[in-house]
C-alpha atoms as a PDB file:
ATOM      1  CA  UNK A   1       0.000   0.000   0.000  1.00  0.00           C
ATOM      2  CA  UNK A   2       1.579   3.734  -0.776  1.00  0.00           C
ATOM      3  CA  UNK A   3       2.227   6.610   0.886  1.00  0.00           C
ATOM      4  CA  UNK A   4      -0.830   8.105  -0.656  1.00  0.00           C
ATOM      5  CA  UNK A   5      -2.969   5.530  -0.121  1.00  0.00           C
ATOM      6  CA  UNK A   6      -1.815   4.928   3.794  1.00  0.00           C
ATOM      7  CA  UNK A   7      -2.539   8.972   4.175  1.00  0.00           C
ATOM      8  CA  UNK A   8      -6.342   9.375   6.065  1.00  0.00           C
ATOM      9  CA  UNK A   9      -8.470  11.857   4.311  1.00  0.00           C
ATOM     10  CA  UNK A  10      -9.491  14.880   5.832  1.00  0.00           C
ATOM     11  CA  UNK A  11     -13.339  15.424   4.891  1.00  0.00           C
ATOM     12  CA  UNK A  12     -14.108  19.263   4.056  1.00  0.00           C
ATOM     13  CA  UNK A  13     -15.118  21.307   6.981  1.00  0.00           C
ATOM     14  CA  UNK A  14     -18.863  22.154   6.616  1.00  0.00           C
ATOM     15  CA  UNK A  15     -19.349  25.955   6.271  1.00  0.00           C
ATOM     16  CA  UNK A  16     -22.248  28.040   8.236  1.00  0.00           C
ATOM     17  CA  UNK A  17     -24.781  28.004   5.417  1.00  0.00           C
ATOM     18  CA  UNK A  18     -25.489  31.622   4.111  1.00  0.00           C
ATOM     19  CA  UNK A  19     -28.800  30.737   3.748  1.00  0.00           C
ATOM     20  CA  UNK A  20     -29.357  30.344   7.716  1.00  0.00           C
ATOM     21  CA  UNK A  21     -27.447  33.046   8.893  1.00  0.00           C
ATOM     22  CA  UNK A  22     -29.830  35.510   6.441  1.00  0.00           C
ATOM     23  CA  UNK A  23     -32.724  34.106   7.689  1.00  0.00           C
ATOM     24  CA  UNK A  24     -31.823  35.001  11.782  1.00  0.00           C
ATOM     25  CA  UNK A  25     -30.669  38.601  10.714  1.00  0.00           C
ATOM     26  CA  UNK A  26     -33.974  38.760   8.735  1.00  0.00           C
ATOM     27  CA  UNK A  27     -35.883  37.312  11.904  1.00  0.00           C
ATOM     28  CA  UNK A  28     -33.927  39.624  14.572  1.00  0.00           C
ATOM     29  CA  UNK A  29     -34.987  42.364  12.151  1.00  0.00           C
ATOM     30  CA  UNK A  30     -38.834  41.542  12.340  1.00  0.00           C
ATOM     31  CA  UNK A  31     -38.448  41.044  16.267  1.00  0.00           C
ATOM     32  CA  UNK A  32     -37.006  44.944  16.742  1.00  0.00           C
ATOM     33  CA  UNK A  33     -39.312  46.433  14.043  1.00  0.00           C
ATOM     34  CA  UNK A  34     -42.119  44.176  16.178  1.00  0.00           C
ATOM     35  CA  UNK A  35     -40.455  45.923  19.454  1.00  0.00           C
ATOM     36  CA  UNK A  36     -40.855  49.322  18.055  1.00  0.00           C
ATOM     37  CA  UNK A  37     -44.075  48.598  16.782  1.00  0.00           C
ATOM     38  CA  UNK A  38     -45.158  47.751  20.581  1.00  0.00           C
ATOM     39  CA  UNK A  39     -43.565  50.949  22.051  1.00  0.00           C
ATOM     40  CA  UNK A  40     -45.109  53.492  19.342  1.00  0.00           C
ATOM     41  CA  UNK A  41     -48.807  51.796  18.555  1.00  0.00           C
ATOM     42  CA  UNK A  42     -49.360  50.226  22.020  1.00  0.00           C
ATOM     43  CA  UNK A  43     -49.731  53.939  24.158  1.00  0.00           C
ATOM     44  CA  UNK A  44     -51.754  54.973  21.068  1.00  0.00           C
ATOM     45  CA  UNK A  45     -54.429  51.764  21.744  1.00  0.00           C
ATOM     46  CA  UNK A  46     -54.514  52.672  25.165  1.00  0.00           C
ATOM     47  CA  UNK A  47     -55.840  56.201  23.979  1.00  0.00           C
ATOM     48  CA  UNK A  48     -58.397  54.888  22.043  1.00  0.00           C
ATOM     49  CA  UNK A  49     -59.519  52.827  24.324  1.00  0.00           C
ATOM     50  CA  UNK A  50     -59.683  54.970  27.451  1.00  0.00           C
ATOM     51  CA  UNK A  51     -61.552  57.200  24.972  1.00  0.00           C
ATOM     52  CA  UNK A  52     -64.468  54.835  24.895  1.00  0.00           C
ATOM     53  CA  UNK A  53     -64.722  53.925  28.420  1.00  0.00           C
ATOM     54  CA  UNK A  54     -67.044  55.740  31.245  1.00  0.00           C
ATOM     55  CA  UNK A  55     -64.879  57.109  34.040  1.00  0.00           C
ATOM     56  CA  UNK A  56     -65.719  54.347  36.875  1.00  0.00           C
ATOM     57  CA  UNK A  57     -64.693  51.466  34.248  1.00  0.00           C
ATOM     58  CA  UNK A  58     -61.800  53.247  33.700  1.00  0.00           C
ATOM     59  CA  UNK A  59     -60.633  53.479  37.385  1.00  0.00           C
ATOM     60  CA  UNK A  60     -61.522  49.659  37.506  1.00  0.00           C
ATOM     61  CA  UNK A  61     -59.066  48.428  34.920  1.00  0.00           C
ATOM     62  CA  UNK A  62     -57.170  51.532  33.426  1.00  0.00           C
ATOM     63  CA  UNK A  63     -55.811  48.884  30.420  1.00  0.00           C
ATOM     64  CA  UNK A  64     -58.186  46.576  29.857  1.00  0.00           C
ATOM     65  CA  UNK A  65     -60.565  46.748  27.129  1.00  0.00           C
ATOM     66  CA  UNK A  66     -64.306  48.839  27.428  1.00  0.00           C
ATOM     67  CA  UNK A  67     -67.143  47.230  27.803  1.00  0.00           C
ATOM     68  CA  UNK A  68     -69.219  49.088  25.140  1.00  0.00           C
ATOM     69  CA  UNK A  69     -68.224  51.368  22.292  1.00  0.00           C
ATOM     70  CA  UNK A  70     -69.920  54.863  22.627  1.00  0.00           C
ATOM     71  CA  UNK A  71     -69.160  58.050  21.887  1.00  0.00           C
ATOM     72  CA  UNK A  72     -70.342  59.930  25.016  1.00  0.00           C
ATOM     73  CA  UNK A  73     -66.609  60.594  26.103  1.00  0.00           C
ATOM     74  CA  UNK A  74     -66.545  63.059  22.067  1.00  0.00           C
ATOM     75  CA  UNK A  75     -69.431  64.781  22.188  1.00  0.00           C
ATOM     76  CA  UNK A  76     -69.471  65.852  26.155  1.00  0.00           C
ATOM     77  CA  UNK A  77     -65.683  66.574  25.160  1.00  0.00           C
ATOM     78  CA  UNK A  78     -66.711  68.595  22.310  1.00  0.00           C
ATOM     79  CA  UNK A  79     -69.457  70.959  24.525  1.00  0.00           C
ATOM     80  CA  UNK A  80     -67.719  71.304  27.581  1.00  0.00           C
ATOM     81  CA  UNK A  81     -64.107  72.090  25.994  1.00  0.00           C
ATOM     82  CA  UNK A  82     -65.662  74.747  23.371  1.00  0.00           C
ATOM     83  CA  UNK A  83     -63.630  72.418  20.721  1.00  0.00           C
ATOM     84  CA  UNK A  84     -65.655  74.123  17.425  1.00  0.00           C
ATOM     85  CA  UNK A  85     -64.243  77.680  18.617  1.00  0.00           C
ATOM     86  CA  UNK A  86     -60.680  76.216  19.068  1.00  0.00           C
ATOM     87  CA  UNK A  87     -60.803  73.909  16.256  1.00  0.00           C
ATOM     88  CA  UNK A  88     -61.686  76.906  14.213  1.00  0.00           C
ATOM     89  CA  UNK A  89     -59.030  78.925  15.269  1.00  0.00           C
ATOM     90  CA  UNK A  90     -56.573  76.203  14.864  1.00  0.00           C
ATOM     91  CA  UNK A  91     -57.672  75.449  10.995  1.00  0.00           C
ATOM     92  CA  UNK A  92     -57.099  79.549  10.348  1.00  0.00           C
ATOM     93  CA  UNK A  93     -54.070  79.381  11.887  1.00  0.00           C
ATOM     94  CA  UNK A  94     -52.402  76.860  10.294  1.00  0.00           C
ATOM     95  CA  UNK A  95     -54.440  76.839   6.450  1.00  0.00           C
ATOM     96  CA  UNK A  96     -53.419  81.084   6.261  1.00  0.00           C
ATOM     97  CA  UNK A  97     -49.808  80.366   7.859  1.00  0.00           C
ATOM     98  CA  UNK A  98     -49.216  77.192   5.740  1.00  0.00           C
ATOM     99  CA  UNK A  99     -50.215  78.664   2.572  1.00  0.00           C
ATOM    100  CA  UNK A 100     -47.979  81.719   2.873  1.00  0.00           C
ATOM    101  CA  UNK A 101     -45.264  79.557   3.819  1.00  0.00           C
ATOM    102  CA  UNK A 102     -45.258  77.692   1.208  1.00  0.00           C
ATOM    103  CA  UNK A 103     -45.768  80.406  -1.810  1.00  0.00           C
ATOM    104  CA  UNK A 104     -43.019  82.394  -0.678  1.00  0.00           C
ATOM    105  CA  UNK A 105     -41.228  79.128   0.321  1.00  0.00           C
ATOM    106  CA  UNK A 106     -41.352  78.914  -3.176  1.00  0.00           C
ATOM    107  CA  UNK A 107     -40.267  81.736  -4.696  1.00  0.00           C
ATOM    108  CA  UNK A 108     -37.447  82.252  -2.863  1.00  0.00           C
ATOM    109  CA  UNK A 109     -36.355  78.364  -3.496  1.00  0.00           C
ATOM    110  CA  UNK A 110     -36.177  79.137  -6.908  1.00  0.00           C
ATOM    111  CA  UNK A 111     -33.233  81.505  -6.846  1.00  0.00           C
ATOM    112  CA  UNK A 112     -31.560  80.011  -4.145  1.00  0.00           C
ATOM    113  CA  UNK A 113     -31.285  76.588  -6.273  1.00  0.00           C
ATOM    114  CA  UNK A 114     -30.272  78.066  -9.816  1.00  0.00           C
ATOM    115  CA  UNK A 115     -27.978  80.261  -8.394  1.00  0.00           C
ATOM    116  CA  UNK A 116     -29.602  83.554  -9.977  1.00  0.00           C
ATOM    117  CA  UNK A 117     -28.198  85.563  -7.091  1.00  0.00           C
ATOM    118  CA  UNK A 118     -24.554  86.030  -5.772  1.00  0.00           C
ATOM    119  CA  UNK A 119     -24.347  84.747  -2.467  1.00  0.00           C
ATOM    120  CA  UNK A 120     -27.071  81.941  -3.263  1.00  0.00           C
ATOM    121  CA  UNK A 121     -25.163  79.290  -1.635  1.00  0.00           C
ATOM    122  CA  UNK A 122     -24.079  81.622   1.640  1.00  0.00           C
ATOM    123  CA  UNK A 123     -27.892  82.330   1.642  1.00  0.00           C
ATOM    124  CA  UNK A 124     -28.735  78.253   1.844  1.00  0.00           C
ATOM    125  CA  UNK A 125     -26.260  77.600   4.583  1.00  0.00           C
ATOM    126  CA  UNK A 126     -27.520  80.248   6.492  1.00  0.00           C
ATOM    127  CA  UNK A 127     -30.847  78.316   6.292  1.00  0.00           C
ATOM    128  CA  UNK A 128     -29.334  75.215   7.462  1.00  0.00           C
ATOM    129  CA  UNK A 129     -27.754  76.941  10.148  1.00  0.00           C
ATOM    130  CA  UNK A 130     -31.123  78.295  11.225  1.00  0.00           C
ATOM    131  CA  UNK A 131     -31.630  74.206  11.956  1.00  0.00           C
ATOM    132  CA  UNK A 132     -29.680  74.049  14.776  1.00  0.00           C
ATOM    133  CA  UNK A 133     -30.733  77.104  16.422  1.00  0.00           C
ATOM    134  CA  UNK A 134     -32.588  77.591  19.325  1.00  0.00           C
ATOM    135  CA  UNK A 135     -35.616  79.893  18.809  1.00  0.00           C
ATOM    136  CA  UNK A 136     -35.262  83.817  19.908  1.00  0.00           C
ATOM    137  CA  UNK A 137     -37.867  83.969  21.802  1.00  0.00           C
ATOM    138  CA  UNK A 138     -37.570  87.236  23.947  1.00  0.00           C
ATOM    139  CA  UNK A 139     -36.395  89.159  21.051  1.00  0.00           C
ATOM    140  CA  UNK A 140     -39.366  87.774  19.203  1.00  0.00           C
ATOM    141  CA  UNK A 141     -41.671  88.850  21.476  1.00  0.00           C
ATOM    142  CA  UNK A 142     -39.996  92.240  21.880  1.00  0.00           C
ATOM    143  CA  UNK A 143     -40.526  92.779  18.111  1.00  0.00           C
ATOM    144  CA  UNK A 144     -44.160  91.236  17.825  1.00  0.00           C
ATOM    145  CA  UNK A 145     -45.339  93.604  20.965  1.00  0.00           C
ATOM    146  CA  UNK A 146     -43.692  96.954  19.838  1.00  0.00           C
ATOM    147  CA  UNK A 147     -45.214  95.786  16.385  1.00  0.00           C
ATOM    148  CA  UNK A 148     -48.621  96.087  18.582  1.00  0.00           C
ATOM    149  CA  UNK A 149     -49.412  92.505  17.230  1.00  0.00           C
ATOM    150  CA  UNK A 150     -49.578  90.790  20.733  1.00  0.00           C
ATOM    151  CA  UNK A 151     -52.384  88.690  21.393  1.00  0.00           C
ATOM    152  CA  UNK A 152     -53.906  89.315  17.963  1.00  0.00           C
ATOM    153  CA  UNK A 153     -54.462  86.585  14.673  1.00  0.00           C
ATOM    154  CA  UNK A 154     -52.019  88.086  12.317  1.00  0.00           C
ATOM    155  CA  UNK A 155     -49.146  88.457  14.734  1.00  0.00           C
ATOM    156  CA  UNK A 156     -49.512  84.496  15.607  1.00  0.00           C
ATOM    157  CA  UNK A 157     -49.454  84.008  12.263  1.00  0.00           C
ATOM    158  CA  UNK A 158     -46.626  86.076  11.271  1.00  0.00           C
ATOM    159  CA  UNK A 159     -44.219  83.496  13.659  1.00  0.00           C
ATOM    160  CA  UNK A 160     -44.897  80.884  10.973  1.00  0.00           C
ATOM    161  CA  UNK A 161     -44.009  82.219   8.213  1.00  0.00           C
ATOM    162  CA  UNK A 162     -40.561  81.230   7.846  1.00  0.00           C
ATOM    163  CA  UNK A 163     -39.284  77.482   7.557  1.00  0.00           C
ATOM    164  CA  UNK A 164     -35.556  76.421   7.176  1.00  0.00           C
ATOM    165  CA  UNK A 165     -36.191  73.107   6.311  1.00  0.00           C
ATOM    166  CA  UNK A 166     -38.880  73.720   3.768  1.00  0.00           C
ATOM    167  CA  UNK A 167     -36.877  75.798   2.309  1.00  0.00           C
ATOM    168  CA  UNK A 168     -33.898  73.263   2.268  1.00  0.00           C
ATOM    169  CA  UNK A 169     -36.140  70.652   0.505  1.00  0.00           C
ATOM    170  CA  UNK A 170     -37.612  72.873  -2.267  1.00  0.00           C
ATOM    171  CA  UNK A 171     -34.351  73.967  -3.099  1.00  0.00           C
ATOM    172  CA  UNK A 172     -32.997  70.509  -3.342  1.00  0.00           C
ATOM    173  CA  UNK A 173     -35.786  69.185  -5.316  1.00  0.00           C
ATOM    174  CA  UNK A 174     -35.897  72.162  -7.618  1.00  0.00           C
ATOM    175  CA  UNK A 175     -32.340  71.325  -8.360  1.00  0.00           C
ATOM    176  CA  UNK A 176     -33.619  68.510 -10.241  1.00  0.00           C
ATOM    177  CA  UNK A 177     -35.748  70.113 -12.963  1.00  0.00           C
ATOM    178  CA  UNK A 178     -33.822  70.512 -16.077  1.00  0.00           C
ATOM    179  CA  UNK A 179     -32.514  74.616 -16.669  1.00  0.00           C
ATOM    180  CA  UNK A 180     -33.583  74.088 -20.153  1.00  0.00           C
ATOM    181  CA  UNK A 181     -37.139  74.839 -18.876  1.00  0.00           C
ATOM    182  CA  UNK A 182     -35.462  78.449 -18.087  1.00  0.00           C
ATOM    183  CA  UNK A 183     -34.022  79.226 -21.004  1.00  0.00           C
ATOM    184  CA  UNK A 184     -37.333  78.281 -23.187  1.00  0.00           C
ATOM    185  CA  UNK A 185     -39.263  80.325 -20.789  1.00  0.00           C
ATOM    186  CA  UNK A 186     -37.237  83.056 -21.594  1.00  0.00           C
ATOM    187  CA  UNK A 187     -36.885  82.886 -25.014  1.00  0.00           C
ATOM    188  CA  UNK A 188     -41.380  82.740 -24.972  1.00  0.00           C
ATOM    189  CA  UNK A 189     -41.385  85.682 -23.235  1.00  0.00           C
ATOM    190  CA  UNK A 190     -42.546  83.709 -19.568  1.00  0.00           C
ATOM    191  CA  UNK A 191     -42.317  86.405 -16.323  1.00  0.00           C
ATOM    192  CA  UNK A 192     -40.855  84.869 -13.526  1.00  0.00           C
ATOM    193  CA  UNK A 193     -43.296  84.685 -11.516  1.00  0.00           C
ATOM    194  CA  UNK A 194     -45.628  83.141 -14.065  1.00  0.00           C
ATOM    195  CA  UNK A 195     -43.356  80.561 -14.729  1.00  0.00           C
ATOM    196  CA  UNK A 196     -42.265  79.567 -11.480  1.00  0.00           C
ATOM    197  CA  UNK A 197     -46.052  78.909 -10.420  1.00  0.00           C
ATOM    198  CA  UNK A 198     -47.505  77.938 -13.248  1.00  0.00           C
ATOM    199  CA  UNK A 199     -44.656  75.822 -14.563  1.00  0.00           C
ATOM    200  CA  UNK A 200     -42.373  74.896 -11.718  1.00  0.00           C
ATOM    201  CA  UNK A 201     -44.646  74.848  -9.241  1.00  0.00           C
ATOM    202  CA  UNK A 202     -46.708  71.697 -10.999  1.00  0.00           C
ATOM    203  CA  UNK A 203     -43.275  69.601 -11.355  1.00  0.00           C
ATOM    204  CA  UNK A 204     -42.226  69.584  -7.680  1.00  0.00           C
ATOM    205  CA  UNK A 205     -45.535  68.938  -6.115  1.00  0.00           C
ATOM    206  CA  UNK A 206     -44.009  65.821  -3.996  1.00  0.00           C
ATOM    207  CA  UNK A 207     -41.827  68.558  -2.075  1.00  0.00           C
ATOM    208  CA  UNK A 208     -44.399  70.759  -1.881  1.00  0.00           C
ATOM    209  CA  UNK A 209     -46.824  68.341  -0.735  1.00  0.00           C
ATOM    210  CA  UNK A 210     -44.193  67.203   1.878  1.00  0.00           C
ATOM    211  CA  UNK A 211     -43.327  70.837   3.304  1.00  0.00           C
ATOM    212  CA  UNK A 212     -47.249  71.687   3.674  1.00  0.00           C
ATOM    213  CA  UNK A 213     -47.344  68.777   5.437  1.00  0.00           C
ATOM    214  CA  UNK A 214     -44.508  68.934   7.962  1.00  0.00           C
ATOM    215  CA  UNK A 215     -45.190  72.986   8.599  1.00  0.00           C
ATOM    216  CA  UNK A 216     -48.907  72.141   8.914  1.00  0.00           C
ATOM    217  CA  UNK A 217     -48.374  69.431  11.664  1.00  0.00           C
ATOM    218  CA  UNK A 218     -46.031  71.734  13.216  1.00  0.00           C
ATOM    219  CA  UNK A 219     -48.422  75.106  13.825  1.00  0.00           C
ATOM    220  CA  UNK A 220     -51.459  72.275  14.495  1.00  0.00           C
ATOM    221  CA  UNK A 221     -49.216  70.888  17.526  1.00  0.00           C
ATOM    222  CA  UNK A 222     -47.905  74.223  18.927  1.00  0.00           C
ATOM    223  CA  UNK A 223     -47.834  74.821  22.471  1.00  0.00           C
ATOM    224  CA  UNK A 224     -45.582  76.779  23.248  1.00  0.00           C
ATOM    225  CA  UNK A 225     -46.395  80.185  21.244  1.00  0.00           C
ATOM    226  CA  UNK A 226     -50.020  80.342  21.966  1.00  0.00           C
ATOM    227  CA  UNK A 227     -49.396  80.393  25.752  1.00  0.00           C
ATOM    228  CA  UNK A 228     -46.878  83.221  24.863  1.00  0.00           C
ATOM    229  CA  UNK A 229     -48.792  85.490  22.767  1.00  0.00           C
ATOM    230  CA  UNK A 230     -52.220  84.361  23.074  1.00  0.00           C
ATOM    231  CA  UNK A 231     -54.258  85.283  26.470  1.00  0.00           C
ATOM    232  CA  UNK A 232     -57.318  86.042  25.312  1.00  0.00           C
ATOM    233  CA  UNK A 233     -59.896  82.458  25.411  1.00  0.00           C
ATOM    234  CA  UNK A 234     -61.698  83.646  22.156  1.00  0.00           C
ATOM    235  CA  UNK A 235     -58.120  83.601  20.016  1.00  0.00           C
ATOM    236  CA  UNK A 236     -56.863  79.647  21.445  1.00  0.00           C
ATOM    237  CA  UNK A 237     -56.082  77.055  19.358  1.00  0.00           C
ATOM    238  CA  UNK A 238     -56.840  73.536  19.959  1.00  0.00           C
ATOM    239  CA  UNK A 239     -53.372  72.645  21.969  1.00  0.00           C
ATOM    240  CA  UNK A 240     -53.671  75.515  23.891  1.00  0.00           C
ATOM    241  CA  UNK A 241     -57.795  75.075  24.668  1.00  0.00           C
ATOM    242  CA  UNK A 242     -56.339  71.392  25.499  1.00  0.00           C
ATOM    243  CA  UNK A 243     -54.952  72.549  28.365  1.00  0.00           C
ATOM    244  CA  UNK A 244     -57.731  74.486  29.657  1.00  0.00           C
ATOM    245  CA  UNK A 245     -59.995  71.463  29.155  1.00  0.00           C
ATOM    246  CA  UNK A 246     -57.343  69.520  30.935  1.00  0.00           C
ATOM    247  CA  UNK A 247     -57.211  72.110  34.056  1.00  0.00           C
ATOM    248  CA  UNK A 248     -60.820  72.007  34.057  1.00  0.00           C
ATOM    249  CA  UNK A 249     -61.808  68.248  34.164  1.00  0.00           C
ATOM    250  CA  UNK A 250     -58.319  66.675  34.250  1.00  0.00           C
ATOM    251  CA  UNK A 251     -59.702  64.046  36.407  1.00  0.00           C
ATOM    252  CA  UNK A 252     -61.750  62.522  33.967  1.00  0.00           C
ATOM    253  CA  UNK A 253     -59.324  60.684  31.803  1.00  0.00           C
ATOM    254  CA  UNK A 254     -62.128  59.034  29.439  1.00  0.00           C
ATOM    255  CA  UNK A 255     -63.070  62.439  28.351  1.00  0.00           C
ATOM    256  CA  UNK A 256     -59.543  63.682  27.873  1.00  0.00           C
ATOM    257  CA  UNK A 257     -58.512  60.841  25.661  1.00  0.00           C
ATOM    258  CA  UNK A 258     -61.386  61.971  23.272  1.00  0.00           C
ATOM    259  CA  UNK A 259     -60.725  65.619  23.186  1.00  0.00           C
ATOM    260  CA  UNK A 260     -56.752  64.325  22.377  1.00  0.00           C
ATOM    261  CA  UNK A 261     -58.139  61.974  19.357  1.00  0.00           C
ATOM    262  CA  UNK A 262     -60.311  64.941  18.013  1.00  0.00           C
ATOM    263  CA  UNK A 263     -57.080  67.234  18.337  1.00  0.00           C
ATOM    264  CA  UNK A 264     -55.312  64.537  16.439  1.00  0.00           C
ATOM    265  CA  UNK A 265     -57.567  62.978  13.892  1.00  0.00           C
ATOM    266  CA  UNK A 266     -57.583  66.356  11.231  1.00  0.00           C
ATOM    267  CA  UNK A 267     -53.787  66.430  11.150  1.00  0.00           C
ATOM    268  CA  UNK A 268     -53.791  62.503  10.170  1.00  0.00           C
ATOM    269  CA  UNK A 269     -56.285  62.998   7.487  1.00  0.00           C
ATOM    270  CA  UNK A 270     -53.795  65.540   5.699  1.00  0.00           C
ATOM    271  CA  UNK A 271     -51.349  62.773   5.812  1.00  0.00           C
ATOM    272  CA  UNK A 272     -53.057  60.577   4.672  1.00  0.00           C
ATOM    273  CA  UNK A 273     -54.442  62.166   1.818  1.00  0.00           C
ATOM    274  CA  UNK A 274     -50.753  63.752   0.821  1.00  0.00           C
ATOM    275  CA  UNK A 275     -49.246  60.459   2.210  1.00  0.00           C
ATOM    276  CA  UNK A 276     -48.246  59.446  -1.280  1.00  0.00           C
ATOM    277  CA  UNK A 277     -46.188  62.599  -2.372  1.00  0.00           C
ATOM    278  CA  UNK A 278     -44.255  62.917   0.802  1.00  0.00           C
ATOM    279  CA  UNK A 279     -42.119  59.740   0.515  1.00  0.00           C
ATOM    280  CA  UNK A 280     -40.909  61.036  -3.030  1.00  0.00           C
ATOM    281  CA  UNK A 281     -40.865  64.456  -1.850  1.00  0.00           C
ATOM    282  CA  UNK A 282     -38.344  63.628   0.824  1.00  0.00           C
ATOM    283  CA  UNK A 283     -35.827  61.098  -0.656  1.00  0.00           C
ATOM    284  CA  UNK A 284     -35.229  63.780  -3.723  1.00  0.00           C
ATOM    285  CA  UNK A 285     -34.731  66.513  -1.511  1.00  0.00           C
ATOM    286  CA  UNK A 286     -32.107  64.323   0.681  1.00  0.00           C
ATOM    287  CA  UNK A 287     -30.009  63.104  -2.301  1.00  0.00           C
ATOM    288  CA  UNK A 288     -30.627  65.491  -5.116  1.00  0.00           C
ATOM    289  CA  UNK A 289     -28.218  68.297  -5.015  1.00  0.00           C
END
């Protein structure tokens, strides 16, 4: 017998199959998106269910599900808290505000992102800069009072007029219609502002859609401003008629829960309606540049 033959054969060790170590990573991925899913959705059941429950069921089991499905909790919620006056006042507020933004968010975009201007880049760092700043609020106020605007419509609305990252996303987007459009509206005889409404306007409706969105959500939810420059009941918003309602019959948690789902629900129908722009509207203005 040889050498060769005499010599034991060493079988091939067995490697970790690709196929199984794909499948736990995909696994351990569904088991923290499942995690997440828990910690975000889970307090928001618990909302809608305290909504629906009378206040001694809700004392008896705080988590547990109610026994019948009325809507007593919303409409005593919508009387006692005067909810049409503040609902009211929170629609004008943020349709007049958002609309503004957004037009002049617009037009001033449009320069930024073809460059038409020197110092157009200076002008769009500045803006990004304005991210990471904390807001002036005392020389804010100073200006809006010696402005005699305190505690008035127009002078809450004139603190949302401006929005650095709206204006970040338009310009990024508009960066990806072609400059031929320009020159052939031009060459037509097209006035600027003519062509940047009727003409750009219509091709970067995702970002647009997106910025209405995010500025709208943000006036809806503000708290902070309206306790600052709104004192008089009649002028309130939602949030801030929220927590008079709360002061007033904080103990009953059933009825709270409603007035929070009804302070919630018109900002989630926007979304929903502009949910399919925003996704589009986003990834352009995060990679076109």
């Amino acid at each position: 017998m040889t050498a060769a033959q005499e010599a034991p054969v060493e079988t091939p060790k067995r490697q970790p199959s690709m196929k199984g170590t794909f499948k736990r990573h995909k696994l351990l991925t569904y088991v923290v998106l499942l995690a997440f899913t828990v910690l975000y959705v889970g307090p928001l059941l618990m909302l809608v269910m305290t909504s629906f429950k009378s206040l001694p069921e809700f004392f008896r089991n705080p988590t547990g599900l109610p026994e019948s499905f009325g809507l007593s909790n919303f409409t005593e919620a919508w009387e006692l808290a005067k909810f049409p006056s503040y609902l009211w006042n929170s629609f004008f507020y943020t349709a007049v505000a958002t609309a503004i933004c957004v037009v002049t968010s617009v037009l001033v975009a449009f320069p930024i992102a073809r460059g038409y201007f020197k110092g157009a880049n200076l002008v769009l760092t500045m803006y990004i800069v304005a991210l990471f700043l904390p807001p002036a609020l005392i020389p804010q106020f100073q200006l809006i009072l010696n402005l005699g605007l305190f505690n008035t419509r127009t002078g809450f609305i004139l603190l949302f007029l401006v929005n650095p990252i709206g204006i970040i996303i338009l310009v990024n987007y508009i960066k990806s219609v072609p400059r031929e459009l320009d020159e052939s509206a031009a060459v037509d005889g097209c006035g600027y502002y003519r062509f940047v409404l009727t003409i750009i306007t219509p091709l970067i409706r995702p970002a647009i859609a997106t910025v209405t969105v995010l500025h709208a959500i943000g006036i809806w939810n503000e708290l902070v401003l309206p306790t600052i420059y709104l004192t008089n009941d009649d002028l309130y918003p939602v949030t801030r008629g929220l927590i008079a309602f709360e002061g007033l019959y904080g103990s009953n948690w059933p009825q709270l829960a409603a007035a929070v789902l009804m302070l919630m629900l018109p900002m989630l129908v926007l979304f929903l309606f502009l949910q399919r722009y925003i996704i589009s509207g986003l990834t352009a203005g995060a990679v076109k540049g």
